[in-house]
Protein backbone atom coordinates (compact mmCIF):
# COMPACT_ATOMS: atom_id res chain seq x y z
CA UNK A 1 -70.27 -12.46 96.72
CA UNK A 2 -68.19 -9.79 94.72
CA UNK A 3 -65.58 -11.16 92.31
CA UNK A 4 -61.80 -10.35 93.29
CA UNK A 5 -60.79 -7.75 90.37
CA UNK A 6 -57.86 -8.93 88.36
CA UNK A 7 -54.68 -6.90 88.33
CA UNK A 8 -54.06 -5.07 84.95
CA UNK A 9 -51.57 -6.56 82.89
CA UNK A 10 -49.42 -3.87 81.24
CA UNK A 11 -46.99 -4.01 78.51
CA UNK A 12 -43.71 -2.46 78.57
CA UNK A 13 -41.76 -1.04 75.83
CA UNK A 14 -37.94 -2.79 75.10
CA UNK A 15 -36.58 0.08 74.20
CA UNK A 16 -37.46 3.16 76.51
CA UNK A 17 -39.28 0.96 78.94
CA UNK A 18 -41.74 2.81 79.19
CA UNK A 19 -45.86 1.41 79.10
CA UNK A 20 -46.39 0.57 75.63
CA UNK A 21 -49.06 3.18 75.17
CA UNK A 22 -46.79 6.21 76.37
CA UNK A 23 -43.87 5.80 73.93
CA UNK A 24 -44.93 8.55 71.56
CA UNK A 25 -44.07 10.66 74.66
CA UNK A 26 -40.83 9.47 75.84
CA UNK A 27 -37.46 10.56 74.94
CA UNK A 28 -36.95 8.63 71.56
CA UNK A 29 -40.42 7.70 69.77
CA UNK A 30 -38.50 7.00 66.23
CA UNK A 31 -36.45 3.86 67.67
CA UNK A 32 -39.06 2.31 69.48
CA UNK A 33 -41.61 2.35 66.51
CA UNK A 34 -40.03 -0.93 65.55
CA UNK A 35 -40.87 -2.81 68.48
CA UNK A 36 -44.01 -1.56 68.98
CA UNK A 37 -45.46 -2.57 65.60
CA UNK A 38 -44.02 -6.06 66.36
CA UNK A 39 -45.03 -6.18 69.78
CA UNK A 40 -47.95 -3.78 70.17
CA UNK A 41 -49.66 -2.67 66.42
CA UNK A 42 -53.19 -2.69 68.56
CA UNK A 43 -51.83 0.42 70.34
CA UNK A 44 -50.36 2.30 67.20
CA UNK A 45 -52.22 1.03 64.08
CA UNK A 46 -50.75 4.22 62.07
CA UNK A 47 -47.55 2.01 62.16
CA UNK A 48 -48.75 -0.41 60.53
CA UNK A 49 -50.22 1.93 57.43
CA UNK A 50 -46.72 3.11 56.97
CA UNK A 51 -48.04 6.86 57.65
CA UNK A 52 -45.45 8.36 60.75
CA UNK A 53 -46.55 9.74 63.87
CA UNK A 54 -48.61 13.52 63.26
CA UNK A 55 -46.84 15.87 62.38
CA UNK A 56 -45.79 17.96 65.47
CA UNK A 57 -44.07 21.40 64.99
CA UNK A 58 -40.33 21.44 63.77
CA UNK A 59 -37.81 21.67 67.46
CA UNK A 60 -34.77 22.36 68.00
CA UNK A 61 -32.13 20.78 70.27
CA UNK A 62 -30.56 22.73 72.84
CA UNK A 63 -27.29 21.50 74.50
CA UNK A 64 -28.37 19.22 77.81
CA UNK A 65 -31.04 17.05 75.33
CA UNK A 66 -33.78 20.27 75.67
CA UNK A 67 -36.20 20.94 73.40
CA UNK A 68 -37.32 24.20 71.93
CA UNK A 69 -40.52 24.29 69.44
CA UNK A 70 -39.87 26.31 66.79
CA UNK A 71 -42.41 29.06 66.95
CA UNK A 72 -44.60 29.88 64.33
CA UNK A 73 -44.36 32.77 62.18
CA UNK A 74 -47.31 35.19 62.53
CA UNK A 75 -48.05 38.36 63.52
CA UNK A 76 -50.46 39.19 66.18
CA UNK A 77 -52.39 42.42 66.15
CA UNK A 78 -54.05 43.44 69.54
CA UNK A 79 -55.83 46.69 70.69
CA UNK A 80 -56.01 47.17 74.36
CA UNK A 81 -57.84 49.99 75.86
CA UNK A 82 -56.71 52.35 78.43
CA UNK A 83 -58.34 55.38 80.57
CA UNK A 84 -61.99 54.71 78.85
CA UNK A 85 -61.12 56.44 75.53
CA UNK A 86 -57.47 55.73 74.67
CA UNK A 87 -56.17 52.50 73.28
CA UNK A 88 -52.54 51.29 72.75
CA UNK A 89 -52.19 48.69 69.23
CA UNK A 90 -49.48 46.20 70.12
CA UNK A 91 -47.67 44.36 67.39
CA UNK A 92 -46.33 40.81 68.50
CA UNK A 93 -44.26 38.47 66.02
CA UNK A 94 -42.88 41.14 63.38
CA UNK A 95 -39.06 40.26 63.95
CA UNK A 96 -40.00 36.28 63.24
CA UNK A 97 -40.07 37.23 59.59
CA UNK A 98 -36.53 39.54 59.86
CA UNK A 99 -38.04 42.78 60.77
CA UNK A 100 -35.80 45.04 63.04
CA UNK A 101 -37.89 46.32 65.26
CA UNK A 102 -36.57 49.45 65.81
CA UNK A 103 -37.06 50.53 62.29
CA UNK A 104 -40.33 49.27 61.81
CA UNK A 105 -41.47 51.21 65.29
CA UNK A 106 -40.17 54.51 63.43
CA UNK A 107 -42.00 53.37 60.32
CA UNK A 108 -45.29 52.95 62.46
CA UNK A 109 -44.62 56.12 64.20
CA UNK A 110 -44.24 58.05 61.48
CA UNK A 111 -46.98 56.59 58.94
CA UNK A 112 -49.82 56.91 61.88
CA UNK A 113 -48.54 60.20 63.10
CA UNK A 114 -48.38 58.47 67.00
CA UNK A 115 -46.06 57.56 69.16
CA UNK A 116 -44.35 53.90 68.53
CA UNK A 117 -42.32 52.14 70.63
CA UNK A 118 -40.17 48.79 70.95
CA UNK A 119 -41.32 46.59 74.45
CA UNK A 120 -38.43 43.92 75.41
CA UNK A 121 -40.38 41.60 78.05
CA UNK A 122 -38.27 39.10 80.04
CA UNK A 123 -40.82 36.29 79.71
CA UNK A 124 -42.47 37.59 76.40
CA UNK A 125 -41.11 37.86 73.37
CA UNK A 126 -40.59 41.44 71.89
CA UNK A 127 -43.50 43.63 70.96
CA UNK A 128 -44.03 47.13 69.54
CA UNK A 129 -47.09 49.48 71.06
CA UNK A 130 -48.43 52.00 68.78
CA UNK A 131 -50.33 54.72 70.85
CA UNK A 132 -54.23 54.70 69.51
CA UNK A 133 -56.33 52.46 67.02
CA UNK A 134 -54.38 51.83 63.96
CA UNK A 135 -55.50 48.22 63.20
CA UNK A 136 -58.11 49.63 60.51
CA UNK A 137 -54.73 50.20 58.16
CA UNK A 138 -52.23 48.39 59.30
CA UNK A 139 -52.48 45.01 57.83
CA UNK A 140 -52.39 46.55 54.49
CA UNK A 141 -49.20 48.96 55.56
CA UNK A 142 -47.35 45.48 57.45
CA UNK A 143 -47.73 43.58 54.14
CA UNK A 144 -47.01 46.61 51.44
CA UNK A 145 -43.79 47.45 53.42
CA UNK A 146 -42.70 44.04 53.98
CA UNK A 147 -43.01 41.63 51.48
CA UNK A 148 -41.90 38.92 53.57
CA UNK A 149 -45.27 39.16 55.70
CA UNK A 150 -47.67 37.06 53.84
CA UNK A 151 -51.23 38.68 54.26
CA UNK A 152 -52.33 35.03 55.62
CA UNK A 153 -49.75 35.51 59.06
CA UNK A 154 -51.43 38.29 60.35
CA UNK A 155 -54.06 37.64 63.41
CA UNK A 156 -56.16 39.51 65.10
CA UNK A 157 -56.98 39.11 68.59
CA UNK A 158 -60.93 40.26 69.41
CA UNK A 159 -62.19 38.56 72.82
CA UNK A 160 -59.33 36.98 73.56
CA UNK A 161 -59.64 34.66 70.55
CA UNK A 162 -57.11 34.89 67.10
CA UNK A 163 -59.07 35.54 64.41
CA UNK A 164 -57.43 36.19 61.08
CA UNK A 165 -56.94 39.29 59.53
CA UNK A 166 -58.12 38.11 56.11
């Protein structure tokens, strides 16, 4: 005959009350790290080695307790093809290092000798689409203009994967 199985035991946190091992993704991690290296080091050993919990990207608080991740600064450089033969460049991430978009879509415009324009999306963040294939120059023209763009922000995206310009 089968043995009965045991019900789990579980350990709840004192402070968010949540089960021990899901702290790190409740509301306050910080003040229950002190209980749980006194009540649970087997779950979080980096507590005990005095090293925090990995480092996640910076937030920001927004008024109601919501978070916003700070987005990361780099540019992405995509080339999507239209009609067989033509192909529209889109620039994403640009204004994250204090580039008006506006004047950088003239600047594109011109230097290419194509037509450059600023996209607002509603769910996106703002892009500018350069009418053919300039991504053989551009990095070098993004970083020469503005010297805020480190060469090492600047992706590529090839088959759906970043891959960086460098």
């Amino acid at each position: 005959m089968a043995e009965k199985p045991q019900p789990v035991q579980v350990l709840y946190c004192g402070v968010c009350g949540l089960p021990a091992e899901y702290c790190e993704f409740g509301p306050d991690f910080e003040k229950c790290k002190p209980w749980l290296i006194q009540n649970a080091a087997q779950i979080y050993p980096d507590l005990l080695q005095g090293s925090s919990a990995p480092k996640q990207e910076p937030v920001k608080k927004l008024p109601g307790g919501k978070i916003k991740k700070k987005e990361k600064q780099e540019v992405i450089i995509e080339k999507v093809t239209r009609n067989k033969r033509k192909s529209i460049t889109t620039l994403k991430g640009l204004d994250l290092f204090g580039v008006k978009l506006s004047d950088a879509s003239k600047k594109l415009g011109k230097k290419f000798a194509t037509g450059a324009s600023v996209v607002k999306g509603p769910t996106e963040k703002d892009q500018i689409d350069v009418q053919g294939d300039i991504a053989y120059d551009i990095v070098e023209f993004i970083t020469h203009t503005w010297p805020d763009v480190p060469e090492t922000a600047i992706f590529f995206i090839e088959d759906g994967k970043k891959v960086p310009a460098v």
